[in-house]
N, C-alpha and C. Protein backbone atom coordinates (compact mmCIF):
# COMPACT_ATOMS: atom_id res chain seq x y z
N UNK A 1 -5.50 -5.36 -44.76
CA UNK A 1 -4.53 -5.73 -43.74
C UNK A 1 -3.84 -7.04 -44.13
N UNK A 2 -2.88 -6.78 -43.76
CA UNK A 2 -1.62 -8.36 -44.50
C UNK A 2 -1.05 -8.48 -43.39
N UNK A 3 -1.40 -10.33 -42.70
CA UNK A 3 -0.80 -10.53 -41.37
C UNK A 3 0.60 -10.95 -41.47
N UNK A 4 1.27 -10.70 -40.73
CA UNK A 4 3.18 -11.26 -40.62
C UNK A 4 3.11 -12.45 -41.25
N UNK A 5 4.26 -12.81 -42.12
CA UNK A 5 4.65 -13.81 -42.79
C UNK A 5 4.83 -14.89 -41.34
N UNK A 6 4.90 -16.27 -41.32
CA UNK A 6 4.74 -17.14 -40.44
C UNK A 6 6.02 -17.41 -40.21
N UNK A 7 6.73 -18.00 -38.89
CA UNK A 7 8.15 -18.14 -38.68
C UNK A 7 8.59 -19.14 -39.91
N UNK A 8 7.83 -20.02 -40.08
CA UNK A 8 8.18 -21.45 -41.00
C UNK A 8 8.61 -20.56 -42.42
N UNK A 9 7.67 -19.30 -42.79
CA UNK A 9 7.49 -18.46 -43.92
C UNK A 9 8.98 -18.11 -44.00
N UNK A 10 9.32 -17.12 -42.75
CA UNK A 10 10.37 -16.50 -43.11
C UNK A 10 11.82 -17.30 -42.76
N UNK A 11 12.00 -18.47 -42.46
CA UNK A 11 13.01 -18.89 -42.39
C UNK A 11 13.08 -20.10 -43.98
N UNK A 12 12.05 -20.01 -44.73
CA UNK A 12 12.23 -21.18 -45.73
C UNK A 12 12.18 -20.28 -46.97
N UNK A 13 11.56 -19.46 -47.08
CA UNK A 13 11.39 -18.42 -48.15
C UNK A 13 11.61 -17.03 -48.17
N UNK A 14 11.82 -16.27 -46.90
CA UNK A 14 11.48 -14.92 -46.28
C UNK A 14 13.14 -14.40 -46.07
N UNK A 15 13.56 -13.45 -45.51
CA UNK A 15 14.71 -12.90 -44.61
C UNK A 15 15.52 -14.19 -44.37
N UNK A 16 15.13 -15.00 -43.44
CA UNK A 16 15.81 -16.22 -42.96
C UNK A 16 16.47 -17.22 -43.62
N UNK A 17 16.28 -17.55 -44.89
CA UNK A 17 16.35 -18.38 -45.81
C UNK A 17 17.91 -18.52 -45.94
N UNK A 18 18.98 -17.23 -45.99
CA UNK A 18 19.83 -17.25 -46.07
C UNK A 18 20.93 -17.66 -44.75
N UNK A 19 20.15 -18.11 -44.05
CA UNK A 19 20.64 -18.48 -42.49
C UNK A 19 21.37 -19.91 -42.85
N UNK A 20 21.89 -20.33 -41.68
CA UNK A 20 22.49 -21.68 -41.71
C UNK A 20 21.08 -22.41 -41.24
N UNK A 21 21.27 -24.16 -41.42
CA UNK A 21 20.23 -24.75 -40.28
C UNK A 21 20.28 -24.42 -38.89
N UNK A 22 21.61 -24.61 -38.10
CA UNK A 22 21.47 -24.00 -37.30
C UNK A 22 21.26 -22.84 -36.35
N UNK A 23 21.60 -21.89 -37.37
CA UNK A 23 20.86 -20.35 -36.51
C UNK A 23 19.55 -20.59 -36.80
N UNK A 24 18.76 -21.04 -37.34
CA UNK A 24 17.54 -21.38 -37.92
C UNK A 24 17.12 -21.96 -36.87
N UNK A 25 17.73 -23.13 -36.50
CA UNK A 25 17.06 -23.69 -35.30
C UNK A 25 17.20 -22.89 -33.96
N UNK A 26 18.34 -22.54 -33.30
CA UNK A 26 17.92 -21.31 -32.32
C UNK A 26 17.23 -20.60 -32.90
N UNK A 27 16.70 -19.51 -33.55
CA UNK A 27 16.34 -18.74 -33.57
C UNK A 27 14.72 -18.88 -33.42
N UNK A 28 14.20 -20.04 -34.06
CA UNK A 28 13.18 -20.71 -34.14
C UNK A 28 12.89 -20.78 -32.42
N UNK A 29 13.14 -22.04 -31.72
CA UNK A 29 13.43 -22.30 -30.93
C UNK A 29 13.42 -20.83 -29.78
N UNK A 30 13.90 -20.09 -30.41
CA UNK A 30 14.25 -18.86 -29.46
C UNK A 30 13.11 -17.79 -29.10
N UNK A 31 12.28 -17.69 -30.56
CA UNK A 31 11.21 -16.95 -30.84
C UNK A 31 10.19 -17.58 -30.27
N UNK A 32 9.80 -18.84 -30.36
CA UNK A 32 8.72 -19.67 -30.00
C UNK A 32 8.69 -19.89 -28.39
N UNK A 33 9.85 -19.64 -27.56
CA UNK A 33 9.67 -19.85 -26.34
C UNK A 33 10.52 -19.21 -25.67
N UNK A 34 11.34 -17.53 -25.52
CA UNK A 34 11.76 -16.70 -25.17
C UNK A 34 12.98 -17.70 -24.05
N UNK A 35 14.56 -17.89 -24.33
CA UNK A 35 14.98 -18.55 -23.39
C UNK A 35 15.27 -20.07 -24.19
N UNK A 36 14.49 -20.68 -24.93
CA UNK A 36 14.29 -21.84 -25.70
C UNK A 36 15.53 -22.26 -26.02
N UNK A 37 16.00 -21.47 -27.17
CA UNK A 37 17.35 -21.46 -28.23
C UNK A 37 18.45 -21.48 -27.22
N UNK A 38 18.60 -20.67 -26.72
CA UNK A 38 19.74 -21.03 -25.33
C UNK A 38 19.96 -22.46 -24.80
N UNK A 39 18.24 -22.63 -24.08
CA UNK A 39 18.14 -23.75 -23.59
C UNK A 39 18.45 -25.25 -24.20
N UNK A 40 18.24 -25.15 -25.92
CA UNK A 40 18.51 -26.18 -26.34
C UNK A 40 20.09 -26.52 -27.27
N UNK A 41 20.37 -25.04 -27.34
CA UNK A 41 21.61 -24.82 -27.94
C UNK A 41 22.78 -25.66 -26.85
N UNK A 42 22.83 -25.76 -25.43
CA UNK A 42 23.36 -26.19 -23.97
C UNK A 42 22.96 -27.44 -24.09
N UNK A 43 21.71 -27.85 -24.12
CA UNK A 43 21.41 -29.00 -23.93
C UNK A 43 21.75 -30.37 -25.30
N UNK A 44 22.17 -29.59 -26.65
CA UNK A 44 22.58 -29.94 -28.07
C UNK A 44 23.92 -30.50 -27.71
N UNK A 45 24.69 -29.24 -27.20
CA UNK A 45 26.24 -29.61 -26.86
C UNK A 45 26.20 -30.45 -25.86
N UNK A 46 25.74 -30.45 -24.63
CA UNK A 46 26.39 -31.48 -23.49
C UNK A 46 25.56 -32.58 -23.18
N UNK A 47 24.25 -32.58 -24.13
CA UNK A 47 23.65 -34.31 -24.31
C UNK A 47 24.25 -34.80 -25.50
N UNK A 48 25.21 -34.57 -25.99
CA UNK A 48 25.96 -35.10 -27.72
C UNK A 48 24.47 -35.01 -28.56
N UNK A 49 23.57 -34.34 -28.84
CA UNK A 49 22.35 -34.31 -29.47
C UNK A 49 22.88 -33.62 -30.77
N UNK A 50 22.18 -34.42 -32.03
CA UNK A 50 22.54 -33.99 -32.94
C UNK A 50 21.48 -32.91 -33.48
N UNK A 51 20.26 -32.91 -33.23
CA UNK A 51 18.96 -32.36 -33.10
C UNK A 51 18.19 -31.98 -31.42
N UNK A 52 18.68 -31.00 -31.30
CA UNK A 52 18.28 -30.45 -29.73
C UNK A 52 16.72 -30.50 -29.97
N UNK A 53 15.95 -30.67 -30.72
CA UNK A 53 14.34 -30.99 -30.63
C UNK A 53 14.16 -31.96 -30.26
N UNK A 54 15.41 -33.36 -30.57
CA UNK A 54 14.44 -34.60 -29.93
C UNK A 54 14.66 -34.69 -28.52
N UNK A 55 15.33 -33.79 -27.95
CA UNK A 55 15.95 -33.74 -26.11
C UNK A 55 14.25 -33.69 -25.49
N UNK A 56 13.93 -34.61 -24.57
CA UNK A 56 12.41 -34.48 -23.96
C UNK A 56 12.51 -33.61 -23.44
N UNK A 57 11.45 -32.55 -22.75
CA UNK A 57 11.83 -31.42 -21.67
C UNK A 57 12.03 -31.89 -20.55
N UNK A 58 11.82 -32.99 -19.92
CA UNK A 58 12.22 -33.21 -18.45
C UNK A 58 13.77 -33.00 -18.59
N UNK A 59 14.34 -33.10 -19.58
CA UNK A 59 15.80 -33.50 -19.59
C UNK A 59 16.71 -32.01 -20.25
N UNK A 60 15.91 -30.77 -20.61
CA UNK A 60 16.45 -30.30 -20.72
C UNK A 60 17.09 -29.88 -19.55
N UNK A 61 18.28 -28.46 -19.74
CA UNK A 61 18.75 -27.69 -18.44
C UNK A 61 17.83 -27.14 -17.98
N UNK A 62 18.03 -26.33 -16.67
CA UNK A 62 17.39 -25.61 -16.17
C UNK A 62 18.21 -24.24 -16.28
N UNK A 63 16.95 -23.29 -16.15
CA UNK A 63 17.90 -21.72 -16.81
C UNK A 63 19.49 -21.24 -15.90
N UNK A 64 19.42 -21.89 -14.11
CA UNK A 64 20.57 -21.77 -14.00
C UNK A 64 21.67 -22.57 -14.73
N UNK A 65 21.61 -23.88 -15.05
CA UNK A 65 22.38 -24.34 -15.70
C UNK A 65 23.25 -23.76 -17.13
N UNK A 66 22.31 -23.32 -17.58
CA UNK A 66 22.12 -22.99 -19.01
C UNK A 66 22.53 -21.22 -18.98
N UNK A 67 23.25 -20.48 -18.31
CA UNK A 67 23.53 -19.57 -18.06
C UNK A 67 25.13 -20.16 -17.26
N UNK A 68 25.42 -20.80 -16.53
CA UNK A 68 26.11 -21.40 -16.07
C UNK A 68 27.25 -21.92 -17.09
N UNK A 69 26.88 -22.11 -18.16
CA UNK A 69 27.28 -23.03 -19.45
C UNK A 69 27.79 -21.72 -19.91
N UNK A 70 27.08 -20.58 -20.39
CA UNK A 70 27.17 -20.09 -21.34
C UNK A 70 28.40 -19.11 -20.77
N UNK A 71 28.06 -18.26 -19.49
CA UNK A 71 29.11 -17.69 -19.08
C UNK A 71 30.64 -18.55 -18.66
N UNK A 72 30.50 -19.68 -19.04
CA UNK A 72 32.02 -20.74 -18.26
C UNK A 72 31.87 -20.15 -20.19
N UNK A 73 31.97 -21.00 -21.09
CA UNK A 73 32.01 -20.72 -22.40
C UNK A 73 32.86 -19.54 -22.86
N UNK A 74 32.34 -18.98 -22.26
CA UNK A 74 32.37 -17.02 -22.98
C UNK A 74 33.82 -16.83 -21.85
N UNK A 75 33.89 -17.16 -20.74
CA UNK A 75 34.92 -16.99 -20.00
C UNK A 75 36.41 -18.17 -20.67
N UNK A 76 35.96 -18.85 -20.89
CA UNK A 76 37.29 -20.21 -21.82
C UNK A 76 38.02 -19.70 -22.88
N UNK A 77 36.34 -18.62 -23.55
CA UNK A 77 37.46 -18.67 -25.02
C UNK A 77 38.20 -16.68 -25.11
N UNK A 78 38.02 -16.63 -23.70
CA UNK A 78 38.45 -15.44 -23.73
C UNK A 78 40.43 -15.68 -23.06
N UNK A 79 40.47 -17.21 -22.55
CA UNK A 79 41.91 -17.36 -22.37
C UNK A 79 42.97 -17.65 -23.30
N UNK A 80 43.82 -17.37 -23.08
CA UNK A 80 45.32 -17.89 -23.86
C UNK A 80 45.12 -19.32 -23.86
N UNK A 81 46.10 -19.95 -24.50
CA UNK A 81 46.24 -21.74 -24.54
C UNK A 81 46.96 -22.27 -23.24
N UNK A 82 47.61 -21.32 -22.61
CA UNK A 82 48.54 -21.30 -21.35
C UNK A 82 47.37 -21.12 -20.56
N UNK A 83 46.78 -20.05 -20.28
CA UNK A 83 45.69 -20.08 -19.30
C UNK A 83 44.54 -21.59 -19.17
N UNK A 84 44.25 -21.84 -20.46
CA UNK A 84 43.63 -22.63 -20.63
C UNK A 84 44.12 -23.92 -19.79
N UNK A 85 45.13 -24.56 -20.60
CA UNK A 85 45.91 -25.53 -19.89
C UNK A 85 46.20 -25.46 -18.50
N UNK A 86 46.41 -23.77 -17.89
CA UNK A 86 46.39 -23.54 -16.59
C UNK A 86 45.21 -24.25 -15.42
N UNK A 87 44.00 -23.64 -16.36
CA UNK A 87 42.56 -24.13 -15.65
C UNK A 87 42.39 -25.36 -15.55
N UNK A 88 42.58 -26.25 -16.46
CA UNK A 88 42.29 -27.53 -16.89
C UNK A 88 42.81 -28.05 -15.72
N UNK A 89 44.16 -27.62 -15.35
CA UNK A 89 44.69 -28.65 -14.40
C UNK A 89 44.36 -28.00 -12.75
N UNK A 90 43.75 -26.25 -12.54
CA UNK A 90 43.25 -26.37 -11.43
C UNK A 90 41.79 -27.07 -11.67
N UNK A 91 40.92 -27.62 -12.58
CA UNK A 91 40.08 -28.23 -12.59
C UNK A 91 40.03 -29.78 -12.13
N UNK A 92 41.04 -30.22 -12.91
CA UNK A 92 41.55 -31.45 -12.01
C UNK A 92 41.57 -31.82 -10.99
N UNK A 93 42.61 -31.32 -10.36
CA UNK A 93 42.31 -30.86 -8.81
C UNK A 93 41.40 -31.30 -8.17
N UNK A 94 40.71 -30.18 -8.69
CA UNK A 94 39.35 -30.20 -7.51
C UNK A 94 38.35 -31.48 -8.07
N UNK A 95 38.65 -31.88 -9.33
CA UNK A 95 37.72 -32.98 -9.41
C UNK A 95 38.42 -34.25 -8.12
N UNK A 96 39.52 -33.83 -8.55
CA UNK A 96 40.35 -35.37 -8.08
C UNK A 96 40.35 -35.30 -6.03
N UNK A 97 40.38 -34.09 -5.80
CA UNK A 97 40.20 -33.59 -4.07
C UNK A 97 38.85 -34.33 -3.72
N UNK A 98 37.77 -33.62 -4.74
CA UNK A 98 36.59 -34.19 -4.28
C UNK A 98 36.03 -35.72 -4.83
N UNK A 99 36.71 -36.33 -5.46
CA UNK A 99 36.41 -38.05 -5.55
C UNK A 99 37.34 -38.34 -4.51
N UNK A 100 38.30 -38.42 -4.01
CA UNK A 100 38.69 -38.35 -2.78
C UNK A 100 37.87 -38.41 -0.89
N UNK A 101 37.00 -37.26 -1.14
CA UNK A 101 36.69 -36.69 -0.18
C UNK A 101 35.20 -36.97 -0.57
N UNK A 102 34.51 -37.78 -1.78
CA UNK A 102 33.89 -39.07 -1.29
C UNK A 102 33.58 -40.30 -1.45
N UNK A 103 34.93 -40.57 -1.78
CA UNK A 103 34.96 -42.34 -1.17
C UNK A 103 35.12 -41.94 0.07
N UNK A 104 35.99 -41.13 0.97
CA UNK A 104 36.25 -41.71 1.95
C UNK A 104 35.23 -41.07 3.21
N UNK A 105 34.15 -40.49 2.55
CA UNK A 105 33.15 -40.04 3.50
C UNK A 105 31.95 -41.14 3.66
């Protein structure tokens, strides 16, 4: 009997090898804690982290967040540059309505 090559195995020498670092790191990340790679892939981009491993876990997202992220994402790059620019400025908006509405509460 010959047990599975080890994740470290197949991403340095194995199948994986030909990966980037970073699919390497989700995928890692992904395998080791079902949800993980997501979680730190979100938390990479919007803590400016150059290494989503050194993010502590108190500080990662939480899975609504991190689903939250991914579907706004997937919904952005499915617009035109017009749409885009469209959103941006109903985003505004509502940022600018609600700093508004509380200072003056």
């Amino acid at each position: 009997n010959i047990s599975p090559p080890s994740l470290h195995h197949h991403f340095e020498n194995g199948d994986g090898k030909s990966l980037s670092a970073n699919t390497k790191t989700y995928l890692f990340n992904e395998i080791r804690s079902p949800g993980g790679g997501a979680t730190r892939l979100v938390a990479a981009a919007f803590c400016d982290a150059k290494d989503s491993t050194t993010i502590p876990p108190d500080q990662l997202p939480s899975p609504l967040e991190v689903n939250f992220h991914l579907k706004m994402t997937y919904f952005l790059t499915s617009l035109t540059q017009q749409q885009t620019d469209e959103f941006a400025d109903i985003l505004e908006t509502i940022v600018d309505v609600e700093k508004k509405a509380f200072v003056f509460s």
